[in-house]
C-alpha atoms as a PDB file:
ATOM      1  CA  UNK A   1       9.008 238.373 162.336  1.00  0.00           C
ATOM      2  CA  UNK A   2      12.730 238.903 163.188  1.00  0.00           C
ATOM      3  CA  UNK A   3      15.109 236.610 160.978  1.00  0.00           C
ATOM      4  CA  UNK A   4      16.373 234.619 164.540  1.00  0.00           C
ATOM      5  CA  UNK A   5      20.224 234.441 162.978  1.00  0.00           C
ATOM      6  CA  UNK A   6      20.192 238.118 162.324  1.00  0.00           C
ATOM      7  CA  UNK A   7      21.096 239.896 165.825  1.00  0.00           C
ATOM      8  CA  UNK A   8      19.271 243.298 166.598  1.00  0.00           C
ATOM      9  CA  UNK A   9      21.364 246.223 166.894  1.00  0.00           C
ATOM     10  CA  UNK A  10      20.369 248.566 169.381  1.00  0.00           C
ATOM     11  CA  UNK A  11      20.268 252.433 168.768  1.00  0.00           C
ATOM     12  CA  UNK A  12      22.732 252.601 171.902  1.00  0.00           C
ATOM     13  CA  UNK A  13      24.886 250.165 170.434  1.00  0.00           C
ATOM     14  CA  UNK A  14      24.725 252.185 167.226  1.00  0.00           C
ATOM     15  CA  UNK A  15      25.946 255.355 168.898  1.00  0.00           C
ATOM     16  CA  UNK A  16      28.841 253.518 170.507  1.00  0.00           C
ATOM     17  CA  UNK A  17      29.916 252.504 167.295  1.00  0.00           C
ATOM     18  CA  UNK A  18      30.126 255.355 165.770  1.00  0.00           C
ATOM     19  CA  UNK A  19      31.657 256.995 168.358  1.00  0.00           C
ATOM     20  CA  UNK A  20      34.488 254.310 169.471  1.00  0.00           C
ATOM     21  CA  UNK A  21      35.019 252.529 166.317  1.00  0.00           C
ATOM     22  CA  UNK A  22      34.422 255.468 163.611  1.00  0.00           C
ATOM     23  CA  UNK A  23      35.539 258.083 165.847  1.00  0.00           C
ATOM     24  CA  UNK A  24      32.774 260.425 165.408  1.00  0.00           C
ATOM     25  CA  UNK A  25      32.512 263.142 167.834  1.00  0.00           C
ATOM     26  CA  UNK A  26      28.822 263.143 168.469  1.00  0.00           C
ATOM     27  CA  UNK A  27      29.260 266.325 171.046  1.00  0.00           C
ATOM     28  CA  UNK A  28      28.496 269.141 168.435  1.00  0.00           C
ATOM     29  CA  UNK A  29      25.522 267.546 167.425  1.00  0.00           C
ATOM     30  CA  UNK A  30      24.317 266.875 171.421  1.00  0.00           C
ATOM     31  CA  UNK A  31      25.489 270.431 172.133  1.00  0.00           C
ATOM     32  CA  UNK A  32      23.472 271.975 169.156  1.00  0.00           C
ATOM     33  CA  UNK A  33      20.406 269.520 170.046  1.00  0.00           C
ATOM     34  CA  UNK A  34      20.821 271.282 173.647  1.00  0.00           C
ATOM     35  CA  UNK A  35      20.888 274.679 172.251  1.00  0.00           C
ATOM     36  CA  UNK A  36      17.828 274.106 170.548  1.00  0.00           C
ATOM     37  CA  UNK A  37      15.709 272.893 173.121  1.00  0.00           C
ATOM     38  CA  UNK A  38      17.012 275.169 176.142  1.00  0.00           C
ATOM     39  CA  UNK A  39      14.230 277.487 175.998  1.00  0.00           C
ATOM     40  CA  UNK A  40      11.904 274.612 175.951  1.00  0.00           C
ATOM     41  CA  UNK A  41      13.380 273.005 178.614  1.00  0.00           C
ATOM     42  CA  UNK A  42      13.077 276.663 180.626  1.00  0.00           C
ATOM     43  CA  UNK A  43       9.560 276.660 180.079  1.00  0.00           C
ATOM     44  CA  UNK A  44       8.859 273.306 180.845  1.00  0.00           C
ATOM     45  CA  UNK A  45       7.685 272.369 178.015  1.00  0.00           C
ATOM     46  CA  UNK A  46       6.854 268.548 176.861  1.00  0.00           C
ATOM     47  CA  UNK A  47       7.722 269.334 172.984  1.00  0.00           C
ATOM     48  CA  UNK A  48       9.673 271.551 170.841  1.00  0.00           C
ATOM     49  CA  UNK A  49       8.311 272.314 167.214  1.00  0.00           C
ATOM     50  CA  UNK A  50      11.536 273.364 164.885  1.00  0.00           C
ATOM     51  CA  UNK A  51      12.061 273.240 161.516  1.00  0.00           C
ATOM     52  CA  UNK A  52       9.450 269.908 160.368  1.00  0.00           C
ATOM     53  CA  UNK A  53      10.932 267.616 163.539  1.00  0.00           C
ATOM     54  CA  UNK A  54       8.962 267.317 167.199  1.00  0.00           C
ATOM     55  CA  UNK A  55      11.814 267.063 170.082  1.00  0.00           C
ATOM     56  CA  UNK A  56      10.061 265.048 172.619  1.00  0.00           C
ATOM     57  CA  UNK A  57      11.040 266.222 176.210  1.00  0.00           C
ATOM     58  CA  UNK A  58      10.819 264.755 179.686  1.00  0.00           C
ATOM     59  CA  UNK A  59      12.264 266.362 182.254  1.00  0.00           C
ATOM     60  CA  UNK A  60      15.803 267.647 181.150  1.00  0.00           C
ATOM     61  CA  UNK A  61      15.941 265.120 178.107  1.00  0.00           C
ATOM     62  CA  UNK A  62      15.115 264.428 174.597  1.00  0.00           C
ATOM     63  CA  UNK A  63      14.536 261.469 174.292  1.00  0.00           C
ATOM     64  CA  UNK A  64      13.547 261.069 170.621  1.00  0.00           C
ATOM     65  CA  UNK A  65      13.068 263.383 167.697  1.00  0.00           C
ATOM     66  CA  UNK A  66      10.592 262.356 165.131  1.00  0.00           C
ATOM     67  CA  UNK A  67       9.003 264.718 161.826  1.00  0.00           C
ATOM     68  CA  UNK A  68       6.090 266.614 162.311  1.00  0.00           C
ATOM     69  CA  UNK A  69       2.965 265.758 160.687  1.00  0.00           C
ATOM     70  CA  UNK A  70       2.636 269.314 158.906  1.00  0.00           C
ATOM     71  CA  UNK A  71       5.300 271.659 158.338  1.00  0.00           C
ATOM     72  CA  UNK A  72       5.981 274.233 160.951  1.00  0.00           C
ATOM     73  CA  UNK A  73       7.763 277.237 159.580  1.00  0.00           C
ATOM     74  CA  UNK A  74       9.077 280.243 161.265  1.00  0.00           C
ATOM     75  CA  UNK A  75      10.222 280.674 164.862  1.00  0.00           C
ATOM     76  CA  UNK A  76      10.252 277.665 167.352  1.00  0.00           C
ATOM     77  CA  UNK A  77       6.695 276.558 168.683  1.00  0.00           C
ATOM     78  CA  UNK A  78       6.772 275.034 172.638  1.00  0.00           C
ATOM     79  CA  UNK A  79       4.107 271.958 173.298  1.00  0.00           C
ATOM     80  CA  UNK A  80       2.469 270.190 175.637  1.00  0.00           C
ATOM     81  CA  UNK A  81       1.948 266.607 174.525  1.00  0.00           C
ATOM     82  CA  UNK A  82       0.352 263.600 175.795  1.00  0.00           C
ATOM     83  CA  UNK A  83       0.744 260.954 172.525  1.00  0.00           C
ATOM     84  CA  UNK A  84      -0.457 258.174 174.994  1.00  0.00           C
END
């Protein structure tokens, strides 16, 4: 159970922090996130496979990135998913 004096910080208001009041530039790491998962995208594919991370995709979107279970090594691998 959530301590009810300690407010929850959402990942959106996370990113807006960094960005406004640390004054990261965050657009490298979108535009290398979007490099990666182009050719998934192309294909439509549901999942990318790179490097030990999943990039879940729907539609024209990650919308979360999460390790793999097992090591993937070598070139890219495209999925289809359905985690339910």
């Amino acid at each position: 159970m959530r301590n009810p004096l300690r407010p929850h910080v959402t990942d959106h208001a996370l990113v807006r922090y960094m960005e406004r009041v640390m004054e990261l530039d965050l657009g490298p790491i979108r535009a290398e996130i979007s490099k990666l998962v182009e050719p998934a995208i192309g294909l439509s594919a549901t999942a990318l496979r790179h490097e030990g991370y999943r990039y879940i995709l729907v539609e024209e979107r990650v919308v979360t990135i999460m390790p793999c279970s097992s090591e993937t090594v070598g070139h890219p691998s495209f999925e289809d998913v359905d985690d339910g």
